[in-house]
C-alpha atoms as a PDB file:
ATOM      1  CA  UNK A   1     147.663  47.361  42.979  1.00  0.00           C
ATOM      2  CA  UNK A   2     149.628  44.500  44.477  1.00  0.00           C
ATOM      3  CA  UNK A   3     148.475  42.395  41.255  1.00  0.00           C
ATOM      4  CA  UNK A   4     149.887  45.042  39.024  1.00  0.00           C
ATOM      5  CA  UNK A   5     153.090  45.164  40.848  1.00  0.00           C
ATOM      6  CA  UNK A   6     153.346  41.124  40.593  1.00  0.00           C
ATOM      7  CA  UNK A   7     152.671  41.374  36.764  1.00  0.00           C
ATOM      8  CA  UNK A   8     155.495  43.803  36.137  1.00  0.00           C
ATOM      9  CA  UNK A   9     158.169  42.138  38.786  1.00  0.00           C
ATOM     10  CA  UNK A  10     157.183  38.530  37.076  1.00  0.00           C
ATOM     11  CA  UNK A  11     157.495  40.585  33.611  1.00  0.00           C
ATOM     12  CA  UNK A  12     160.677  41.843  34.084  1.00  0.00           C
ATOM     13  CA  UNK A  13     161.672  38.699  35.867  1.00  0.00           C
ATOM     14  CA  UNK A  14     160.944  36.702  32.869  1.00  0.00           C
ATOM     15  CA  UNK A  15     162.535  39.329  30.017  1.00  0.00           C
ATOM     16  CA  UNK A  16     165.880  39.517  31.828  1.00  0.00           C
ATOM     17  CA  UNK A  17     166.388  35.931  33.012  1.00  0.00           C
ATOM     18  CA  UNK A  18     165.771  35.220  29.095  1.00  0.00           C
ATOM     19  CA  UNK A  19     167.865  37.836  27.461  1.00  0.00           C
ATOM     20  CA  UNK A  20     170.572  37.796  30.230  1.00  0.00           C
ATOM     21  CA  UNK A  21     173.279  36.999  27.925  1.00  0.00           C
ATOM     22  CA  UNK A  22     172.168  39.248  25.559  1.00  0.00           C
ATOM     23  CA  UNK A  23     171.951  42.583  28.037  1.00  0.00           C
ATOM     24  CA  UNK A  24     175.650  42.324  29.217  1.00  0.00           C
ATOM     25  CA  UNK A  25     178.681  40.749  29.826  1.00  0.00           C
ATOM     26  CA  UNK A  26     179.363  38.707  33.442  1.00  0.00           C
ATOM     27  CA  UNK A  27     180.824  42.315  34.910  1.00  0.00           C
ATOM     28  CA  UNK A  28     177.487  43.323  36.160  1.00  0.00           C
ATOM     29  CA  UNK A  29     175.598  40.149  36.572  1.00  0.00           C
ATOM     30  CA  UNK A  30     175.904  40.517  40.481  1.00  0.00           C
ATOM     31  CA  UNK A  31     173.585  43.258  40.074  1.00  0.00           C
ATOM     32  CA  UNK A  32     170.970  41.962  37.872  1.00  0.00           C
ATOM     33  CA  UNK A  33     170.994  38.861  39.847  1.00  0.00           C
ATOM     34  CA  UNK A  34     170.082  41.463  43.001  1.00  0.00           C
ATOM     35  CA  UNK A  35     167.178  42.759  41.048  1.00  0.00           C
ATOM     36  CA  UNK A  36     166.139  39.500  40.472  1.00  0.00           C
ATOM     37  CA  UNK A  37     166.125  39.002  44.442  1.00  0.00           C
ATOM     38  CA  UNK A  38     163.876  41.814  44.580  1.00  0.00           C
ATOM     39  CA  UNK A  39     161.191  40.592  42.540  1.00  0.00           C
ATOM     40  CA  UNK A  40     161.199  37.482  43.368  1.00  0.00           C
ATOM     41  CA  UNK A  41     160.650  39.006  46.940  1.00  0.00           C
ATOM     42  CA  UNK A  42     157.588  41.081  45.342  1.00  0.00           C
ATOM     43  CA  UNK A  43     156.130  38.369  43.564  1.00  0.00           C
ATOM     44  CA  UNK A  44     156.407  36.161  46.974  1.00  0.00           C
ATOM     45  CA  UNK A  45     154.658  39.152  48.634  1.00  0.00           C
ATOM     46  CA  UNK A  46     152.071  39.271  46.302  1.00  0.00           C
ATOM     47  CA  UNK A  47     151.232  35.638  47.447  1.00  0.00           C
ATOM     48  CA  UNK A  48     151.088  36.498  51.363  1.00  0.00           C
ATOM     49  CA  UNK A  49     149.099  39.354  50.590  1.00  0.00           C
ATOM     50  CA  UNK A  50     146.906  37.411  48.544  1.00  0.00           C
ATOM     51  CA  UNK A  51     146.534  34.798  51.292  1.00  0.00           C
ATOM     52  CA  UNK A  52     145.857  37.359  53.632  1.00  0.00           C
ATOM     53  CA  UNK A  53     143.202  38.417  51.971  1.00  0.00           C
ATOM     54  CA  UNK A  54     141.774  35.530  51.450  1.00  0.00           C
ATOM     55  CA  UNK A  55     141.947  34.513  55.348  1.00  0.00           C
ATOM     56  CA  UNK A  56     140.448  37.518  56.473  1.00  0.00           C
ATOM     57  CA  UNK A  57     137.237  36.894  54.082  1.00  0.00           C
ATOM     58  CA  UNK A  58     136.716  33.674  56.133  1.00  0.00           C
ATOM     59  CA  UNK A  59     137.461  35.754  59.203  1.00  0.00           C
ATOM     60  CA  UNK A  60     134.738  37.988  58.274  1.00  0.00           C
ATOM     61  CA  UNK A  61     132.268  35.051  57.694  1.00  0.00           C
ATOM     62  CA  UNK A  62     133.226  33.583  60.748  1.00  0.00           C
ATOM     63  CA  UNK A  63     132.597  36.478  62.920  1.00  0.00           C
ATOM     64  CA  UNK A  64     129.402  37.001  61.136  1.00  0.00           C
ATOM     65  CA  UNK A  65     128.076  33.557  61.591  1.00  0.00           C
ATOM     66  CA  UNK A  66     128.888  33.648  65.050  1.00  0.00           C
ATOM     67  CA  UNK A  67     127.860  37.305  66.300  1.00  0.00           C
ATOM     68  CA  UNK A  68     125.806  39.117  63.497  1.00  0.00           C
ATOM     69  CA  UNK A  69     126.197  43.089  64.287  1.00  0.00           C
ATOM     70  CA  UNK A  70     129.377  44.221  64.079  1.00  0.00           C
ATOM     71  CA  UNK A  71     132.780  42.425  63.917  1.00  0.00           C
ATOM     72  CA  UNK A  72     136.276  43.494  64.473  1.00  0.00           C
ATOM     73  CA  UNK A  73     138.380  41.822  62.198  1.00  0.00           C
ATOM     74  CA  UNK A  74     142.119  42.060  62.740  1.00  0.00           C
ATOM     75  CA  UNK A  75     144.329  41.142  59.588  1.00  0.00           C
ATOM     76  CA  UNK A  76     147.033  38.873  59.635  1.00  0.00           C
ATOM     77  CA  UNK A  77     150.672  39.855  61.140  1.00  0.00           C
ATOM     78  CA  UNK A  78     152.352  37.751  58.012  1.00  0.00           C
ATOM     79  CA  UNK A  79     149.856  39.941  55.538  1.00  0.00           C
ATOM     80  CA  UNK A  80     151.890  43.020  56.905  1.00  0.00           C
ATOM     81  CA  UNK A  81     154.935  41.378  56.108  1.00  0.00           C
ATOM     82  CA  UNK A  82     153.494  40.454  52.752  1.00  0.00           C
ATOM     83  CA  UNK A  83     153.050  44.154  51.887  1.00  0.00           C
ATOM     84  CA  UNK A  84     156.579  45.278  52.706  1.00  0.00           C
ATOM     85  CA  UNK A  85     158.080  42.652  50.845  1.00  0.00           C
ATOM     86  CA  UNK A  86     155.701  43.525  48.029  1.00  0.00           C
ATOM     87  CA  UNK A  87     156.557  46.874  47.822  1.00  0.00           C
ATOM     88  CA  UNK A  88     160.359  46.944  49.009  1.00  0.00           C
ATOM     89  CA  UNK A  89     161.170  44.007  46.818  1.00  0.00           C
ATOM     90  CA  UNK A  90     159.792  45.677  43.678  1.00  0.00           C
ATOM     91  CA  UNK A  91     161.517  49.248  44.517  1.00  0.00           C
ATOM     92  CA  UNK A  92     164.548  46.735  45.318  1.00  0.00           C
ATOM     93  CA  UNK A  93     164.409  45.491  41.685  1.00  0.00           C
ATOM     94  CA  UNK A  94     163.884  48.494  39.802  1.00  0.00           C
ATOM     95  CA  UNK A  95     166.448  50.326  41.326  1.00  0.00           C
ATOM     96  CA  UNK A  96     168.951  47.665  40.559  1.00  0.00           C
ATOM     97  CA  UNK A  97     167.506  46.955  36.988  1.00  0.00           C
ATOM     98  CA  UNK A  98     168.087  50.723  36.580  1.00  0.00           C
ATOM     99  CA  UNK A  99     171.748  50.815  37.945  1.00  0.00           C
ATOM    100  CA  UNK A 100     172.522  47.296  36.078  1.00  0.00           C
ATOM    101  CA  UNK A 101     171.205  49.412  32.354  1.00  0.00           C
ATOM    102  CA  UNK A 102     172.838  52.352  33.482  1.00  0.00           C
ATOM    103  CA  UNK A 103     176.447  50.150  34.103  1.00  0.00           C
ATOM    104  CA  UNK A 104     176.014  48.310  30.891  1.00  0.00           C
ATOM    105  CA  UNK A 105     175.686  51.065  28.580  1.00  0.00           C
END
């Protein structure tokens, strides 16, 4: 899921920094700029989740190397963070991509 979410922030990302002149005038550019905050914050999420993930696989073979049975693992503290700025970041930038169409019309 956080891939999917990282797609569609880096999507959207992409569409309105290239059609930004094109969407609306300079009234409401404060807001589209704060969506673009927002997934920029899910895309960097995406990355410290990824990382995470990635860290606790060597965890895993660590602790299995070392004691084979059974291994208690704890994940990351930054891989939490990663996840709320995943998901806030991305709610973050749709609401204010929604609000910045809803102004422009």
């Amino acid at each position: 899921m956080a891939d999917r979410l990282a797609t569609l922030a880096s999507g959207a990302l992409a569409l309105t920094v290239t059609f930004r002149s094109d969407l609306a005038g300079q009234a409401h550019l404060l807001i589209l700029k704060l969506s673009w905050i927002g997934f920029i914050l899910t895309i960097i999420g995406f990355l410290l989740v990824f990382l995470g993930k990635i860290e606790m696989h060597k965890r895993t073979v660590l602790a299995m190397v070392a004691k084979p049975g059974i291994a208690v693992i704890r994940q990351p503290l930054w891989m939490h963070f990663g996840r709320w700025c995943l998901i806030g970041g991305f709610l973050f930038g749709m609401i204010c991509l929604a609000v910045f169409g809803w102004l422009a019309n």
